[in-house]
Protein backbone atom coordinates (compact mmCIF):
# COMPACT_ATOMS: atom_id res chain seq x y z
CA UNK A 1 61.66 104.40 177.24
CA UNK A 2 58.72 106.23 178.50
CA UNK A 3 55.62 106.08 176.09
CA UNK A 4 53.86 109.52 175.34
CA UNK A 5 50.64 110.38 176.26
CA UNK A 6 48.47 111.91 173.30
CA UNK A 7 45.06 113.96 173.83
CA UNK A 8 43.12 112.49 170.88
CA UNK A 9 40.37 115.00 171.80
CA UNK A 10 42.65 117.90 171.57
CA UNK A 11 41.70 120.83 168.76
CA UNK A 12 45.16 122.53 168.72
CA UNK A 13 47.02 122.48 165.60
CA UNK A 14 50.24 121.29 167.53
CA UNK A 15 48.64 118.28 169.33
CA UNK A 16 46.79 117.01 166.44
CA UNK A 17 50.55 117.37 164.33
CA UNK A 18 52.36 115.33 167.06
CA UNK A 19 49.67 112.74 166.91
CA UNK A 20 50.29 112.39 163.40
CA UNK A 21 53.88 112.51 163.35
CA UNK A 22 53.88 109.80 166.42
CA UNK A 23 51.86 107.45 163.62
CA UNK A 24 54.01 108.38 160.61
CA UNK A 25 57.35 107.39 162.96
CA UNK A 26 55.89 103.98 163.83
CA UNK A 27 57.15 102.10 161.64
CA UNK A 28 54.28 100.10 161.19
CA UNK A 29 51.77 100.00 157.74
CA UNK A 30 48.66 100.68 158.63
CA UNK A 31 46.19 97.55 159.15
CA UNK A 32 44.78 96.34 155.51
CA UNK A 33 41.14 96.79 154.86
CA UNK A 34 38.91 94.00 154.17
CA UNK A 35 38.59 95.42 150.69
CA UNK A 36 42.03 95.16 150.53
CA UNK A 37 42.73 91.73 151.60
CA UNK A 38 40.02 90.49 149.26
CA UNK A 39 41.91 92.13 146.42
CA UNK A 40 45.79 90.50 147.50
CA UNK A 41 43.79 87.48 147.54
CA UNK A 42 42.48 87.51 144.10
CA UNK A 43 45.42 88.58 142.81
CA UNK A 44 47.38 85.63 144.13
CA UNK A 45 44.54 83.39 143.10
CA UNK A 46 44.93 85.36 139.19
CA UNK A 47 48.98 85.09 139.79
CA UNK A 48 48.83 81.26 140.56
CA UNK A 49 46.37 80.54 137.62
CA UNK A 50 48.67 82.39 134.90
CA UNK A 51 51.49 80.58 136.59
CA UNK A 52 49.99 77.11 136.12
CA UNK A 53 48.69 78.21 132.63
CA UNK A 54 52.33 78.81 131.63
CA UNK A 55 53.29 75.60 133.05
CA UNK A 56 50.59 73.92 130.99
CA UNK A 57 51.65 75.53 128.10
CA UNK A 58 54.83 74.60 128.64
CA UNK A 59 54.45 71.11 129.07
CA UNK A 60 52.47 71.07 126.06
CA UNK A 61 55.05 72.52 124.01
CA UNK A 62 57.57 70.43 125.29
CA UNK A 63 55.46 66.90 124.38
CA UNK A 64 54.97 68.28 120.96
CA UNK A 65 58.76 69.10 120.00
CA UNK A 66 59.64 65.20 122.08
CA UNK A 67 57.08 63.89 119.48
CA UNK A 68 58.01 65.45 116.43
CA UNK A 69 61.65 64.40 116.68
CA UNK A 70 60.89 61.46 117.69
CA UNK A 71 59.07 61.08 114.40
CA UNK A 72 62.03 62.73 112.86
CA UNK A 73 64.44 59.63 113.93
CA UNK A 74 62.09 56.89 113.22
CA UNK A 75 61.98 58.45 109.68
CA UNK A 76 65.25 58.77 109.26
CA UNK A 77 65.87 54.96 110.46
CA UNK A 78 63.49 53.90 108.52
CA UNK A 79 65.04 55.15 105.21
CA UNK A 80 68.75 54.47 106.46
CA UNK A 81 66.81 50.67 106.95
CA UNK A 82 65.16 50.91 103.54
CA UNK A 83 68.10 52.53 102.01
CA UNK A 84 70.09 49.04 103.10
């Protein structure tokens, strides 16, 4: 398939239309900035820290219910024990 050629200095309406339509029917985003980059990266940086926050915060939960019923069952063998 034979590539077109596009005048990029051209001033008619109709060649500066086809250039843009030949961009628009790439297919292909347009290159990020570096502005942009920088952002996606501290966004995925912010994304990964609430992530690991939750996990924290998880775990922590999690440690505090195993604790308090495992408090739970020693006080309830202790009284079945006393109870004897």
């Amino acid at each position: 398939m034979a590539s077109e050629q596009f005048d990029y200095d051209a001033k008619t309406e109709v060649d500066i239309l086809s250039v843009a339509d030949a961009i628009r029917s790439s297919h292909r985003l347009a290159p990020l900035t570096d502005e942009a980059r920088e952002l996606r990266r501290l966004e995925y940086e912010s994304y990964r820290w609430e992530c690991r926050q939750r996990g924290e915060q998880r775990a922590f939960e999690y440690r505090e219910r195993q604790a308090e019923a495992e408090a739970i069952a020693r006080a309830e063998h202790a009284a079945d024990n006393s109870g004897s």
